[in-house]
PDB file of N, CA and C in Angstrom:
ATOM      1  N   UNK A   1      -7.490  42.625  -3.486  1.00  0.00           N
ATOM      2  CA  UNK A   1      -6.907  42.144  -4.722  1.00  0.00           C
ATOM      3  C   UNK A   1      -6.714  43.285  -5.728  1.00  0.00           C
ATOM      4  N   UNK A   2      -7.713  44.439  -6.076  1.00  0.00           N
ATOM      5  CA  UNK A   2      -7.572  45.393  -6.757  1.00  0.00           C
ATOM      6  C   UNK A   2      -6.482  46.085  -6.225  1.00  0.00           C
ATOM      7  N   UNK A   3      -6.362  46.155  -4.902  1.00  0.00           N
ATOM      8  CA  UNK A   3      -4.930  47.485  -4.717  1.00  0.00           C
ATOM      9  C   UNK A   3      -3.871  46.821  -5.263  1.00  0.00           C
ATOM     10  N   UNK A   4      -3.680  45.535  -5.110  1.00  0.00           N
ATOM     11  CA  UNK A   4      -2.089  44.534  -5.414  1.00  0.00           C
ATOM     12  C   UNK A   4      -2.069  44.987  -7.134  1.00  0.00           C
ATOM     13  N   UNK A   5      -3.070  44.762  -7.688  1.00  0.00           N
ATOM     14  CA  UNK A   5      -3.190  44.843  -9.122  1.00  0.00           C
ATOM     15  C   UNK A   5      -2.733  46.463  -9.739  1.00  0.00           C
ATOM     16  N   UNK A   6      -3.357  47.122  -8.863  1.00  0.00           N
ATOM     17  CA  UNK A   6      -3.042  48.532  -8.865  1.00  0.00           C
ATOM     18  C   UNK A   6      -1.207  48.787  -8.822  1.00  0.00           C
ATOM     19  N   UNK A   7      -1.315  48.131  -7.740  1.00  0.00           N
ATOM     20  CA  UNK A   7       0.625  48.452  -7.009  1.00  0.00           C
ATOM     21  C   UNK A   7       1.164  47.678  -8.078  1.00  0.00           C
ATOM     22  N   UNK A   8       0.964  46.462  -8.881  1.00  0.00           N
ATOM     23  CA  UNK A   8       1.894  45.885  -9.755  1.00  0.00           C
ATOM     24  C   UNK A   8       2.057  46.635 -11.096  1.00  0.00           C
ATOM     25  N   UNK A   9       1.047  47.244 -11.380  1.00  0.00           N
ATOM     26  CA  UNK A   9       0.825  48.119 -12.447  1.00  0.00           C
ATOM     27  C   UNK A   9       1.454  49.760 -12.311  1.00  0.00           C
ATOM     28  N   UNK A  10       1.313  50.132 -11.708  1.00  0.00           N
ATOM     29  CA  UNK A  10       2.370  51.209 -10.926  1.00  0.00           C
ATOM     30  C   UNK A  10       4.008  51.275 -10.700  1.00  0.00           C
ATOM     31  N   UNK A  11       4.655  49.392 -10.767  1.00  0.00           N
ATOM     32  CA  UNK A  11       5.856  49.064 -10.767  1.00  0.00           C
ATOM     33  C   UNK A  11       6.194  49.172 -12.138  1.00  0.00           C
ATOM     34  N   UNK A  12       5.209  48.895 -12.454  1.00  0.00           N
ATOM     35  CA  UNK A  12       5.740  48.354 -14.609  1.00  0.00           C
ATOM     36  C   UNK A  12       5.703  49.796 -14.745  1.00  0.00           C
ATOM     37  N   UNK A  13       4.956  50.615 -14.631  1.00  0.00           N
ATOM     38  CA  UNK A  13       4.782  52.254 -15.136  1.00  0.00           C
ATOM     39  C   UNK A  13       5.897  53.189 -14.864  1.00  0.00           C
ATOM     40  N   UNK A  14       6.428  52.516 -13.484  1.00  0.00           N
ATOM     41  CA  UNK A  14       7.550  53.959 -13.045  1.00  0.00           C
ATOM     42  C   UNK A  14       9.107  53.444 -13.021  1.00  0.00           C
ATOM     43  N   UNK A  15       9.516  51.881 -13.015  1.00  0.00           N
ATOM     44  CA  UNK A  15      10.296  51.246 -12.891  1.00  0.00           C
ATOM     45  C   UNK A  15      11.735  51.281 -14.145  1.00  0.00           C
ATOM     46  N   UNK A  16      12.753  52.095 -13.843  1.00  0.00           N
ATOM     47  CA  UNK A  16      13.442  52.635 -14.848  1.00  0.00           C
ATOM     48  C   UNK A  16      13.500  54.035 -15.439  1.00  0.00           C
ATOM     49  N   UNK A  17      12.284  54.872 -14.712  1.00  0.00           N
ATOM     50  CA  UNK A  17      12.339  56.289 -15.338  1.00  0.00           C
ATOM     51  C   UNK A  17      13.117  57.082 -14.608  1.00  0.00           C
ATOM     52  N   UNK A  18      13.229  58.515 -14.242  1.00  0.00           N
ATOM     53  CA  UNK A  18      13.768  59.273 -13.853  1.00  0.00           C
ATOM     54  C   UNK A  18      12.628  60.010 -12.857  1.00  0.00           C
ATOM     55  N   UNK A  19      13.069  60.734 -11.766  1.00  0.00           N
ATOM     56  CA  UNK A  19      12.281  61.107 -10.757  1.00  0.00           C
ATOM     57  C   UNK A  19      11.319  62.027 -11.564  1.00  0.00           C
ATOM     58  N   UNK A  20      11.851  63.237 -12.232  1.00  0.00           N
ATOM     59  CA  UNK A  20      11.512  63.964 -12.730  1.00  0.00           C
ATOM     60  C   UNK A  20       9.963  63.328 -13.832  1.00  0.00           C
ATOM     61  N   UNK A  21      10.124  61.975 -14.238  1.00  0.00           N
ATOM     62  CA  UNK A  21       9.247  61.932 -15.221  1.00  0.00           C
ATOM     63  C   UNK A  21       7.985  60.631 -14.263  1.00  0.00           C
ATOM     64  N   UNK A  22       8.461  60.495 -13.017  1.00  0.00           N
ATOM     65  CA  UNK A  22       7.520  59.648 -12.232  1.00  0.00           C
ATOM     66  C   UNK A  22       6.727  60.551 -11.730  1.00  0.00           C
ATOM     67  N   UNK A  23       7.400  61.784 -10.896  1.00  0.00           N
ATOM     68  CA  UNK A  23       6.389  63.130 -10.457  1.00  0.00           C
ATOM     69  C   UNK A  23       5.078  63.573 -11.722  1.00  0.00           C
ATOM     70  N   UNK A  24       5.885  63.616 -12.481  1.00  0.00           N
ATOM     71  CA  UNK A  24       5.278  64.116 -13.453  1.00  0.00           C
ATOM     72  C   UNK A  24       3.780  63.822 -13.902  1.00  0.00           C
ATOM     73  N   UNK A  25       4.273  62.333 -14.093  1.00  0.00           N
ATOM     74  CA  UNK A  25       2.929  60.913 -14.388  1.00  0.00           C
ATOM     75  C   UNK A  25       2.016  61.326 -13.296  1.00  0.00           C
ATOM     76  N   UNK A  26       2.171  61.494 -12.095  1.00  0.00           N
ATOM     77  CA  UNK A  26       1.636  61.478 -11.246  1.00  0.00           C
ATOM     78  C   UNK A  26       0.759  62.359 -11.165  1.00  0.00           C
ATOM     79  N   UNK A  27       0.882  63.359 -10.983  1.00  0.00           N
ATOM     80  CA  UNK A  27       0.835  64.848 -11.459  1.00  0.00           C
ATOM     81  C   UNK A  27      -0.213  64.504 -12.290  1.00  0.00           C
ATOM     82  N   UNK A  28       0.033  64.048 -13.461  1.00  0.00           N
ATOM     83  CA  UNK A  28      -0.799  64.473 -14.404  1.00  0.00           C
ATOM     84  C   UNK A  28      -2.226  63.371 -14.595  1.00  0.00           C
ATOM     85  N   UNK A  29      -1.879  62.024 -13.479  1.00  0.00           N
ATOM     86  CA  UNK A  29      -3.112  61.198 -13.419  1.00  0.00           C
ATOM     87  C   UNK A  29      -3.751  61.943 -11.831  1.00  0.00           C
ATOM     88  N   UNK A  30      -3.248  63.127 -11.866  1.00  0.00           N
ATOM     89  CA  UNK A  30      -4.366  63.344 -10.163  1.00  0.00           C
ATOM     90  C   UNK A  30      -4.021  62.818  -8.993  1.00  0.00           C
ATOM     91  N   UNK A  31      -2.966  62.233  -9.119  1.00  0.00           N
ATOM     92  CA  UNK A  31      -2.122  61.302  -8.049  1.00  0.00           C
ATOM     93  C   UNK A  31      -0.824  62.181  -6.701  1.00  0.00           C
ATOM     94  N   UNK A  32      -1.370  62.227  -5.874  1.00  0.00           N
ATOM     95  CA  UNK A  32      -0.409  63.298  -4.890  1.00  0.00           C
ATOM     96  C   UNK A  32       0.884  62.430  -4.851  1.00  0.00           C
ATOM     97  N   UNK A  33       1.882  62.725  -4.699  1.00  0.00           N
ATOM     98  CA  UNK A  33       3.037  62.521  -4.322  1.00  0.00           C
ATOM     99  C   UNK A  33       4.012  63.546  -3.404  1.00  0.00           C
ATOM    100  N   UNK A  34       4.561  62.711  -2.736  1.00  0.00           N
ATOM    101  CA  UNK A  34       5.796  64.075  -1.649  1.00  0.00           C
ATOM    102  C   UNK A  34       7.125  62.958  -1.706  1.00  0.00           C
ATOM    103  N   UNK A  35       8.092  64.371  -2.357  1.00  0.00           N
ATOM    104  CA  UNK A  35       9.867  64.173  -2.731  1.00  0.00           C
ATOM    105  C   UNK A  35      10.143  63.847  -1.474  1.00  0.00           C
ATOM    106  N   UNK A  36      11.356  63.516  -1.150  1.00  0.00           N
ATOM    107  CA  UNK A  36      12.070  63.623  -0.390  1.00  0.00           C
ATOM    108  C   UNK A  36      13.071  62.229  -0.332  1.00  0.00           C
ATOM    109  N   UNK A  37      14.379  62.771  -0.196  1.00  0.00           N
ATOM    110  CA  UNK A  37      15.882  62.333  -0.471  1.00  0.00           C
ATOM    111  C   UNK A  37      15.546  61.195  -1.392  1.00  0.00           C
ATOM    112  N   UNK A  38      15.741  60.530  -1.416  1.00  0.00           N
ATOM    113  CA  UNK A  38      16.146  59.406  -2.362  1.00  0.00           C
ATOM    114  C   UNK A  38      14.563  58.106  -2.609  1.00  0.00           C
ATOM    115  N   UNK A  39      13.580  59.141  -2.142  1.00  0.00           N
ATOM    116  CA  UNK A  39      12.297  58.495  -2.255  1.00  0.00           C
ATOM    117  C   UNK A  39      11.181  59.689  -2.767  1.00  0.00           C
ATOM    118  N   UNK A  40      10.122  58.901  -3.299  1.00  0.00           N
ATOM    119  CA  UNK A  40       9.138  59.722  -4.095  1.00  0.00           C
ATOM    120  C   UNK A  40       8.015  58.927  -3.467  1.00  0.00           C
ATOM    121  N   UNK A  41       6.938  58.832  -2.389  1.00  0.00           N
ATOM    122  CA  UNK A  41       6.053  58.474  -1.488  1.00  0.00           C
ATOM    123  C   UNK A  41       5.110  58.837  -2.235  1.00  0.00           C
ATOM    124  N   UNK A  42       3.988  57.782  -2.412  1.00  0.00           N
ATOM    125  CA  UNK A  42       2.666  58.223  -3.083  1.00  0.00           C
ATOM    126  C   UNK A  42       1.136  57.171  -2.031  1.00  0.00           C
ATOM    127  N   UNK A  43       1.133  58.628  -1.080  1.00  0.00           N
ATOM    128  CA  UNK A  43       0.274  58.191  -0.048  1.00  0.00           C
ATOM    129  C   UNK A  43      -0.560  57.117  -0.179  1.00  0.00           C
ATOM    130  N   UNK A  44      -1.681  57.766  -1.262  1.00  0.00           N
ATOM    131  CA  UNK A  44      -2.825  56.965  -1.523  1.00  0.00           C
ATOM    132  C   UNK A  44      -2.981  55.437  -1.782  1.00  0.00           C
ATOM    133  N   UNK A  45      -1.703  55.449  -2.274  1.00  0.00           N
ATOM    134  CA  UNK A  45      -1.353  53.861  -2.932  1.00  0.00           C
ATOM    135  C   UNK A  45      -0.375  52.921  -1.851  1.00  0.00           C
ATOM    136  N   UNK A  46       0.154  54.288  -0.922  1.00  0.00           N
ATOM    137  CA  UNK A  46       1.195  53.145   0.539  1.00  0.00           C
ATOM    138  C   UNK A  46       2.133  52.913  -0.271  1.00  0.00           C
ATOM    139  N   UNK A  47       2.737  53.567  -1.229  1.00  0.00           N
ATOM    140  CA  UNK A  47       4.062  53.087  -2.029  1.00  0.00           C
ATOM    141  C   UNK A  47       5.412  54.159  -1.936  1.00  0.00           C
ATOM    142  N   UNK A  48       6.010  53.433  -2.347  1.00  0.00           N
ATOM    143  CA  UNK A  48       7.686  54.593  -2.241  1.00  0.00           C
ATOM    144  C   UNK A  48       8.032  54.344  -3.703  1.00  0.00           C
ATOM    145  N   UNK A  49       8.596  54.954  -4.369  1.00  0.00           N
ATOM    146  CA  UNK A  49       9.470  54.986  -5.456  1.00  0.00           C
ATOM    147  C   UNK A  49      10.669  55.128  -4.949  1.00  0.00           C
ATOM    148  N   UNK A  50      11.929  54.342  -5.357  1.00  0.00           N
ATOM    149  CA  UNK A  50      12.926  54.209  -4.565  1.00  0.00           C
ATOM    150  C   UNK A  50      14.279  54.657  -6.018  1.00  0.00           C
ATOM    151  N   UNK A  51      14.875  55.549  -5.798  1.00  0.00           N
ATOM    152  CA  UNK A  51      15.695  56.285  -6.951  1.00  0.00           C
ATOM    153  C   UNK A  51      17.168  56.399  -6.588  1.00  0.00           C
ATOM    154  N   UNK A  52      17.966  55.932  -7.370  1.00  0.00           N
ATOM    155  CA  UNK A  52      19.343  55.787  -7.300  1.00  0.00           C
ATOM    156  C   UNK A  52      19.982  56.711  -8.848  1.00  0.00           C
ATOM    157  N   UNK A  53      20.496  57.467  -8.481  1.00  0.00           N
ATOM    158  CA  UNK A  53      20.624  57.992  -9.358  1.00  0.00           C
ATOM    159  C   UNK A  53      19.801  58.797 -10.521  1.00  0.00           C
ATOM    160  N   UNK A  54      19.283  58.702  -9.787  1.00  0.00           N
ATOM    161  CA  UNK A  54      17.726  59.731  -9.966  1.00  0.00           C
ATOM    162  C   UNK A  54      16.575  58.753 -11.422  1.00  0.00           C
ATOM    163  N   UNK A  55      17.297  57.199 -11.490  1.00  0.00           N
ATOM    164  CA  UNK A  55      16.266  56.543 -11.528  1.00  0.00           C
ATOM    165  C   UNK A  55      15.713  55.731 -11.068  1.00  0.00           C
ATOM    166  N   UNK A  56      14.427  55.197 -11.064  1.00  0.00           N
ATOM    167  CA  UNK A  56      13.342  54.556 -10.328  1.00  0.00           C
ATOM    168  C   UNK A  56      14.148  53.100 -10.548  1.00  0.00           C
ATOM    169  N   UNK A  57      14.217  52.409  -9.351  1.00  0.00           N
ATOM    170  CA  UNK A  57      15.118  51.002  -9.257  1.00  0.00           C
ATOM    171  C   UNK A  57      14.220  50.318  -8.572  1.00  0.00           C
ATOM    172  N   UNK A  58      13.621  50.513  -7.537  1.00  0.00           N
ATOM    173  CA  UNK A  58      12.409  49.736  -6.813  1.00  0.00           C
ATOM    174  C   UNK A  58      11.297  50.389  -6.546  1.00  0.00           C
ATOM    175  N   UNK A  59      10.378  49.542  -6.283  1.00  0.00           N
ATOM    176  CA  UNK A  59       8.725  50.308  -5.887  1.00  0.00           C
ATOM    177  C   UNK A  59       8.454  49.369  -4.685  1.00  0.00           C
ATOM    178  N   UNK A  60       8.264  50.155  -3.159  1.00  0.00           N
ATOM    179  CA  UNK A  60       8.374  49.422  -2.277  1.00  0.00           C
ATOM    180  C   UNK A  60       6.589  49.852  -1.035  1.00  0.00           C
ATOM    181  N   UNK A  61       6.102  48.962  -0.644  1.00  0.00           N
ATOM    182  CA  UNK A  61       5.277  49.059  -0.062  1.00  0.00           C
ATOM    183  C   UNK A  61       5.286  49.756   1.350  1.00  0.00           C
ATOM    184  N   UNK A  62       4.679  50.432   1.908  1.00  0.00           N
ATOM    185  CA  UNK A  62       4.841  50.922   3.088  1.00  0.00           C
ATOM    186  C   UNK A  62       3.348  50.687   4.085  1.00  0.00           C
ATOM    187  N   UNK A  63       2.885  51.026   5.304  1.00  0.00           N
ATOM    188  CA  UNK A  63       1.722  50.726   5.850  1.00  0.00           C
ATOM    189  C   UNK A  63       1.962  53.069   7.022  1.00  0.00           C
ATOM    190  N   UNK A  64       0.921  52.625   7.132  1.00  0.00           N
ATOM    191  CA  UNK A  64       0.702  54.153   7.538  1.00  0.00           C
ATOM    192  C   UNK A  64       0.796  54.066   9.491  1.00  0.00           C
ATOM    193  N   UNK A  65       1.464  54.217  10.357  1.00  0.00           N
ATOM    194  CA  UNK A  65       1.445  54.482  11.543  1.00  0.00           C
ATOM    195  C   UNK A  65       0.771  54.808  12.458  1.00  0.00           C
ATOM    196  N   UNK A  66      -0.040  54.435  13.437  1.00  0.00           N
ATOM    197  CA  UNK A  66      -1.196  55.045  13.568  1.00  0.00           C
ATOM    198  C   UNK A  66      -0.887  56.255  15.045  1.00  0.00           C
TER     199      UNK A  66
END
């Protein structure tokens, strides 16, 4: 229940910004993130930031591969 709470709170935070200022946040709460094309992946949390035009439009869940 805490991670969902976590991930919904993470949507409201990055939802509408610009890549540049989601890295950033991240960055600056201690939070790893890795770029790449049209997504901003933030391991710890199993999430994607999903960017169209280099702003944040969806926050999408992912699961890790084993």
């Amino acid at each position: 229940m805490k991670k969902s709470t976590n991930q919904n709170q993470m949507i409201k935070n990055y939802l509408g910004y610009n890549r540049q200022h989601c890295a950033q946040t991240l960055s600056n709460q201690g939070i790893d993130s890795i770029e790449f094309g049209h997504w901003l992946a933030i391991p710890s949390q199993q999430l994607l930031l999903v960017f169209r035009h280099q702003q944040c439009v969806a926050v999408d869940g992912y699961q890790v591969a084993a």
